[in-house]
Protein backbone atom coordinates (compact mmCIF):
# COMPACT_ATOMS: atom_id res chain seq x y z
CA UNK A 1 109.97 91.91 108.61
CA UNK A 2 112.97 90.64 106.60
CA UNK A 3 111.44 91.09 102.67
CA UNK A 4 109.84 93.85 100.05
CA UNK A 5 106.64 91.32 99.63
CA UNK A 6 106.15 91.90 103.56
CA UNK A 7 106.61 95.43 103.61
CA UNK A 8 104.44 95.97 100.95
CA UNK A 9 101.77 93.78 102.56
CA UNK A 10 102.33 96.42 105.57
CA UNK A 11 101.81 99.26 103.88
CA UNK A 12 98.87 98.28 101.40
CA UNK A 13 96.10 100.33 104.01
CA UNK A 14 98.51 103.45 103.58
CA UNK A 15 98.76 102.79 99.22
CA UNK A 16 95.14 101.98 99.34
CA UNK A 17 94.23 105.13 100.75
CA UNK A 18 95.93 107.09 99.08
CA UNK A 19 94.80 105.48 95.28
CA UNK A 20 91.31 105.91 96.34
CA UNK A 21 91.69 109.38 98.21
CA UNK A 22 88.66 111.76 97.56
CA UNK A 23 90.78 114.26 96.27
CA UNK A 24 90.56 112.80 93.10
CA UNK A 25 87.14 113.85 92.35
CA UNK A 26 87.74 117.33 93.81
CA UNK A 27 89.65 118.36 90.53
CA UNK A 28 86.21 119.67 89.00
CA UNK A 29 87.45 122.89 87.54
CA UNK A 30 90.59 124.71 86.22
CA UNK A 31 90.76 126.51 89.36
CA UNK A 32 90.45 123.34 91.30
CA UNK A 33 93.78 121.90 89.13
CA UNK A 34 95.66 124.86 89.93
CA UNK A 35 95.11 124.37 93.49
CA UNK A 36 96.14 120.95 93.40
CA UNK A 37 99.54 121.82 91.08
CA UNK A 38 100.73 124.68 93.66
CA UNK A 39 101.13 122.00 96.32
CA UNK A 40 101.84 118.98 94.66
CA UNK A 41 105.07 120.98 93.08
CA UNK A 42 106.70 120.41 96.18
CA UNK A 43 106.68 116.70 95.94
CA UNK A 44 108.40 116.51 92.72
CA UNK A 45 110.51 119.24 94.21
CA UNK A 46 111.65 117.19 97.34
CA UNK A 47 111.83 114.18 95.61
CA UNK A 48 114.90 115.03 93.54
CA UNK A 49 116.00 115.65 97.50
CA UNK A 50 115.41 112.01 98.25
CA UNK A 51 117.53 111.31 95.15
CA UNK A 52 120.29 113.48 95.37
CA UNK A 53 120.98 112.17 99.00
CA UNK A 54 121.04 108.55 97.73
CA UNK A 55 123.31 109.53 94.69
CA UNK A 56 125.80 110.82 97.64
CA UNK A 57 125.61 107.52 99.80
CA UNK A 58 125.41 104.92 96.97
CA UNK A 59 127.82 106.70 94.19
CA UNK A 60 130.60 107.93 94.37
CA UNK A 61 130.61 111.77 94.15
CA UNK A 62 133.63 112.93 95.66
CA UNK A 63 137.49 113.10 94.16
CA UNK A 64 139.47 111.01 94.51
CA UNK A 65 137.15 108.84 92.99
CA UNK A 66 136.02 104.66 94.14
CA UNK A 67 133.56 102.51 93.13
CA UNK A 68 130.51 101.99 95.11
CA UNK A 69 130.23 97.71 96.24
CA UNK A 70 127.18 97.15 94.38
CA UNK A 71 127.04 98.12 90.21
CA UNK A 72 123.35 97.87 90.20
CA UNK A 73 122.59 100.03 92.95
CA UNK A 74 125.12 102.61 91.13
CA UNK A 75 123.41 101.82 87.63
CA UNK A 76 119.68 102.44 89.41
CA UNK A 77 120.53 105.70 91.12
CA UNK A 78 122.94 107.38 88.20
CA UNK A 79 120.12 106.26 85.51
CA UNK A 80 117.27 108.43 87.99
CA UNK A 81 119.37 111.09 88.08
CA UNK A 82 119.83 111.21 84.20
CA UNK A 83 116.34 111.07 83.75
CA UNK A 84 115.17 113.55 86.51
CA UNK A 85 117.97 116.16 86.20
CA UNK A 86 118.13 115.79 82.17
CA UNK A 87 114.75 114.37 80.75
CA UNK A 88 113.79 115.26 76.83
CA UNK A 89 110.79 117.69 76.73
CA UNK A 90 107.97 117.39 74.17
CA UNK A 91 109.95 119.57 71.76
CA UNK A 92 113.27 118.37 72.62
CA UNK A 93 114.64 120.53 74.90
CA UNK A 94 116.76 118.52 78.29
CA UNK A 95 115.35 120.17 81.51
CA UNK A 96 114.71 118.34 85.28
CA UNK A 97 111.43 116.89 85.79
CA UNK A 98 110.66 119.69 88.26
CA UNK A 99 111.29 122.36 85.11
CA UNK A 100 109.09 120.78 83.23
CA UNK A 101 106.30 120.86 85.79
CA UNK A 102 107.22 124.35 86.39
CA UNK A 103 106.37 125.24 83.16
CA UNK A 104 103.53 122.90 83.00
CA UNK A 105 102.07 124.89 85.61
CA UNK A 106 103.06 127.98 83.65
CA UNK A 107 100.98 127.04 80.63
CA UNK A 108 98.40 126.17 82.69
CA UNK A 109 97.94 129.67 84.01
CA UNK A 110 98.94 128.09 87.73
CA UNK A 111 101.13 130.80 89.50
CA UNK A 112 104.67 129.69 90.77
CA UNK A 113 105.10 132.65 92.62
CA UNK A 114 104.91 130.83 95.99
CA UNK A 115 106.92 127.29 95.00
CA UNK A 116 109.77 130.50 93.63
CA UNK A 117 109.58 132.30 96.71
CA UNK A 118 110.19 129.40 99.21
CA UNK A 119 112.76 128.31 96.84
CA UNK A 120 114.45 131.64 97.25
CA UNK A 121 114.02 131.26 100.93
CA UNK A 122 115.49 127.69 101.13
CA UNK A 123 119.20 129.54 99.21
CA UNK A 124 119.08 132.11 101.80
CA UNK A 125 118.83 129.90 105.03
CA UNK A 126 118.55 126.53 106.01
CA UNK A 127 115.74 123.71 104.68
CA UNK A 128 114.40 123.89 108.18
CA UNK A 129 114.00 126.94 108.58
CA UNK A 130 112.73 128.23 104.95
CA UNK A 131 109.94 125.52 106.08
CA UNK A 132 109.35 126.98 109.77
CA UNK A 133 108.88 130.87 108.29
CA UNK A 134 106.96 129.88 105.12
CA UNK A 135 103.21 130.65 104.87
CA UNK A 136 102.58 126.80 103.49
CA UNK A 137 99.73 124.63 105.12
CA UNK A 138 100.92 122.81 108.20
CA UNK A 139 100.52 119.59 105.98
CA UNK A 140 102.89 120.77 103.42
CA UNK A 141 105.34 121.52 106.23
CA UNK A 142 104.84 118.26 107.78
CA UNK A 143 105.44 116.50 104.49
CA UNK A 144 108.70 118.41 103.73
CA UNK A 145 109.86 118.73 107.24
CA UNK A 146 110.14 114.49 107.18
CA UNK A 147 111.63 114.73 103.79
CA UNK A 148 114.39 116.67 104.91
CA UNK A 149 114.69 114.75 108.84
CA UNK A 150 115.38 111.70 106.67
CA UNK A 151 117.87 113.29 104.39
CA UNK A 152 119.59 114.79 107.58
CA UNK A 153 119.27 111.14 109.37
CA UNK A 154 121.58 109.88 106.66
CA UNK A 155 120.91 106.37 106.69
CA UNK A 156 120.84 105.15 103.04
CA UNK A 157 118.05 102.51 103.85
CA UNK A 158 115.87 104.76 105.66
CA UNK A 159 116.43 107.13 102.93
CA UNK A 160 115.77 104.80 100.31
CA UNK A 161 111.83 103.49 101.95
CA UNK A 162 111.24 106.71 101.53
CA UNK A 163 112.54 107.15 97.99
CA UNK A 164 110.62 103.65 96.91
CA UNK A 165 107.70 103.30 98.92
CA UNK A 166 106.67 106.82 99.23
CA UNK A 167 107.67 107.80 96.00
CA UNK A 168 108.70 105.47 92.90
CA UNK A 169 106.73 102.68 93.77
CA UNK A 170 103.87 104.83 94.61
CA UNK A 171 103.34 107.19 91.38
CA UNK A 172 102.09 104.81 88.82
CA UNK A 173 98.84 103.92 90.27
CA UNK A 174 98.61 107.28 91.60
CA UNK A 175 99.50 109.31 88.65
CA UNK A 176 97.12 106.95 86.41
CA UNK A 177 93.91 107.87 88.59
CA UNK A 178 95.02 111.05 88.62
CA UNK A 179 95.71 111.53 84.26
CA UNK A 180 92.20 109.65 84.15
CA UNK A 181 90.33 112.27 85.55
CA UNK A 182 92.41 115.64 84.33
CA UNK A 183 91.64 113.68 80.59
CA UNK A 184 87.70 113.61 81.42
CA UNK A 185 87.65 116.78 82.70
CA UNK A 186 89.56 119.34 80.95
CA UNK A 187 89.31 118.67 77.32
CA UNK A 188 89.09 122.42 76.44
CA UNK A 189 92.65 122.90 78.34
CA UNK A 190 96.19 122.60 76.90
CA UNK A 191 97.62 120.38 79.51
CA UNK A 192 99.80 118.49 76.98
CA UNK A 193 103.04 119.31 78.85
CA UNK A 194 101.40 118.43 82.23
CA UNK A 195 100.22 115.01 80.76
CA UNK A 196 103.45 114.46 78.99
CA UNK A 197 105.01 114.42 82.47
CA UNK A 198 102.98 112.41 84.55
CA UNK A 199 102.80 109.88 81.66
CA UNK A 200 106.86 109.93 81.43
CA UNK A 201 106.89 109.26 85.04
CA UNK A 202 104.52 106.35 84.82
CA UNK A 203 106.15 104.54 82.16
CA UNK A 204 109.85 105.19 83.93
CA UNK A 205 108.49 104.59 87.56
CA UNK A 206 106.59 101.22 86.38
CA UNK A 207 109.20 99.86 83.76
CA UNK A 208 112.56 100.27 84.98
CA UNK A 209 112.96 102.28 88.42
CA UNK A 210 110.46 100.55 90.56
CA UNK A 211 111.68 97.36 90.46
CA UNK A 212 115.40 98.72 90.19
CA UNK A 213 114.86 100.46 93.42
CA UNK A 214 112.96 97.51 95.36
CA UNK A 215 116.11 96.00 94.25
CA UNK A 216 117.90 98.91 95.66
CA UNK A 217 116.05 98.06 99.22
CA UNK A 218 116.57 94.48 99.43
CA UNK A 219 120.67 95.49 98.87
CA UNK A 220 120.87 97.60 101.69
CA UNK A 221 118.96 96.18 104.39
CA UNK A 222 120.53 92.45 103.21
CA UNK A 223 120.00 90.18 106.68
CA UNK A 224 119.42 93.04 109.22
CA UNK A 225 116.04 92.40 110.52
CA UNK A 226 116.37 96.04 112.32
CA UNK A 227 117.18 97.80 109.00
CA UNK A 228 113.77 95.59 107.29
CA UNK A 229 111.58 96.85 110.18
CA UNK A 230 113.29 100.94 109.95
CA UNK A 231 112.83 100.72 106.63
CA UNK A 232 109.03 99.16 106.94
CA UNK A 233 108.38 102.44 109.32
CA UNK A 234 109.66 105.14 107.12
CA UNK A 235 107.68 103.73 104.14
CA UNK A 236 104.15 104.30 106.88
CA UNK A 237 105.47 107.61 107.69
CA UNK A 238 105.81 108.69 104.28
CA UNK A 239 102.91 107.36 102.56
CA UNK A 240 101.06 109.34 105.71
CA UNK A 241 102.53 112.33 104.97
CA UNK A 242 101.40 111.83 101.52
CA UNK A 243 98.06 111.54 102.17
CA UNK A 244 98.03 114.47 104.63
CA UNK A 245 99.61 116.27 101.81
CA UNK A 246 96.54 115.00 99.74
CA UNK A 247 94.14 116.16 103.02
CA UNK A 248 95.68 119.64 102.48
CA UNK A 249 95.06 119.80 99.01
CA UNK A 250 91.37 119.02 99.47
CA UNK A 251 90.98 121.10 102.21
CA UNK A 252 92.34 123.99 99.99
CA UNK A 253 90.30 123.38 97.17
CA UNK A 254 87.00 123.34 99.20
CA UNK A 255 88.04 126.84 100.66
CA UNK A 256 88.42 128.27 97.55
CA UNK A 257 84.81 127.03 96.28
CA UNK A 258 82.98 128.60 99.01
């Protein structure tokens, strides 16, 4: 596997199932969105993860200060941070695109007591173990205990697969099926600051930082067919994870409506 277009091919079973997961038309009721926003808040937490672990190896972020080889990987990675870490809210305010779904979720009645808590946890000890001694659903630990093995791995194209093909590469077609539904269904809701941000995402993920970070692949594995084919498994891994994470999110919801 020495190219994006074959990795891609490789992982289409993985993207398809996910697009067409039946979670999708689980999201019947307010109750059933809440559910779904208390676990999916540790995606877009862990994702800034991802980020901030690539800003490290591709940037430079240490004094003294030199420049990274490549300009466009350092132009791809410090423009995702700016818009993550910074973005402009609906009434102007700059918060992190995890802030914003935090308060999404407020106005949405969804508690954050849990997402809070575990953050809390995660100050006070290690990732690892915040994950081992939380009450999450195995599936959420699973998803955020590979995160964070990744992360700890340290290799920037491993890192990256995970970044792209489980995340940025991911969220558009995701995130559409997804605003589709919550659109149908919950007219008689405010979600405008919940729409506002998967919408931003879409139109940053699909305009400028997918292809950047494809780019951002092809850079760092360059010739090393061993790099393609590590970086081919860690996209599978994730996009399984993510559809586990989906699994648990399902399984959660029909729980609650029994």
């Amino acid at each position: 596997m020495t190219s994006i277009n074959e990795i891609n091919s490789y992982i289409q079973p993985q993207k398809e199932k996910l697009i067409n997961h039946s979670l999708y038309k689980k999201i019947v009721t307010i109750a059933d969105l809440q559910q779904f926003l208390k676990v999916h808040v540790y995606a877009v937490w862990d994702f800034m993860s991802l980020l901030k672990a690539l800003q490290s190896k591709l940037t430079c972020t240490t004094s003294p200060w030199f420049a990274f080889p490549n300009p466009e990987v350092r132009y791809l990675i410090n423009e995702i941070v700016l818009a993550e870490e910074s973005d402009l809210t609906l009434d102007g305010k700059r918060l992190s695109h995890f802030e914003m779904y935090l308060e999404a979720m407020r106005k949405s009645n969804t508690d954050t007591v849990q997402i809070e808590t575990f953050l809390k946890s995660v100050q006070e000890t290690d990732i690892f173990n915040a994950i081992k001694l939380s009450t999450l659903h195995p599936n959420i630990k699973e998803f955020l205990t590979f995160t964070f093995e990744v992360i700890k791995a340290g290799n920037p194209h491993e890192i990256a697969a995970a970044f792209t093909f489980g995340r940025e590469d991911l969220i558009p077609n995701m995130f559409t099926e997804m605003l589709k539904e919550f659109k149908l269904r919950f007219k008689d809701t405010d979600l405008t600051d919940l729409v506002y941000y998967f919408e931003r995402h879409i139109e940053l993920d699909a305009d400028e930082h997918g292809p950047m970070a494809f780019e951002m692949i092809a850079y760092l594995c360059g010739n090393d067919a061993v790099r393609w084919n590590e970086t081919a498994q860690t996209a599978v891994t994730s996009l399984e994870k993510r559809i586990r994470l989906w699994d648990a999110i399902e399984e959660l919801i029909d729980k609650n409506s029994h």
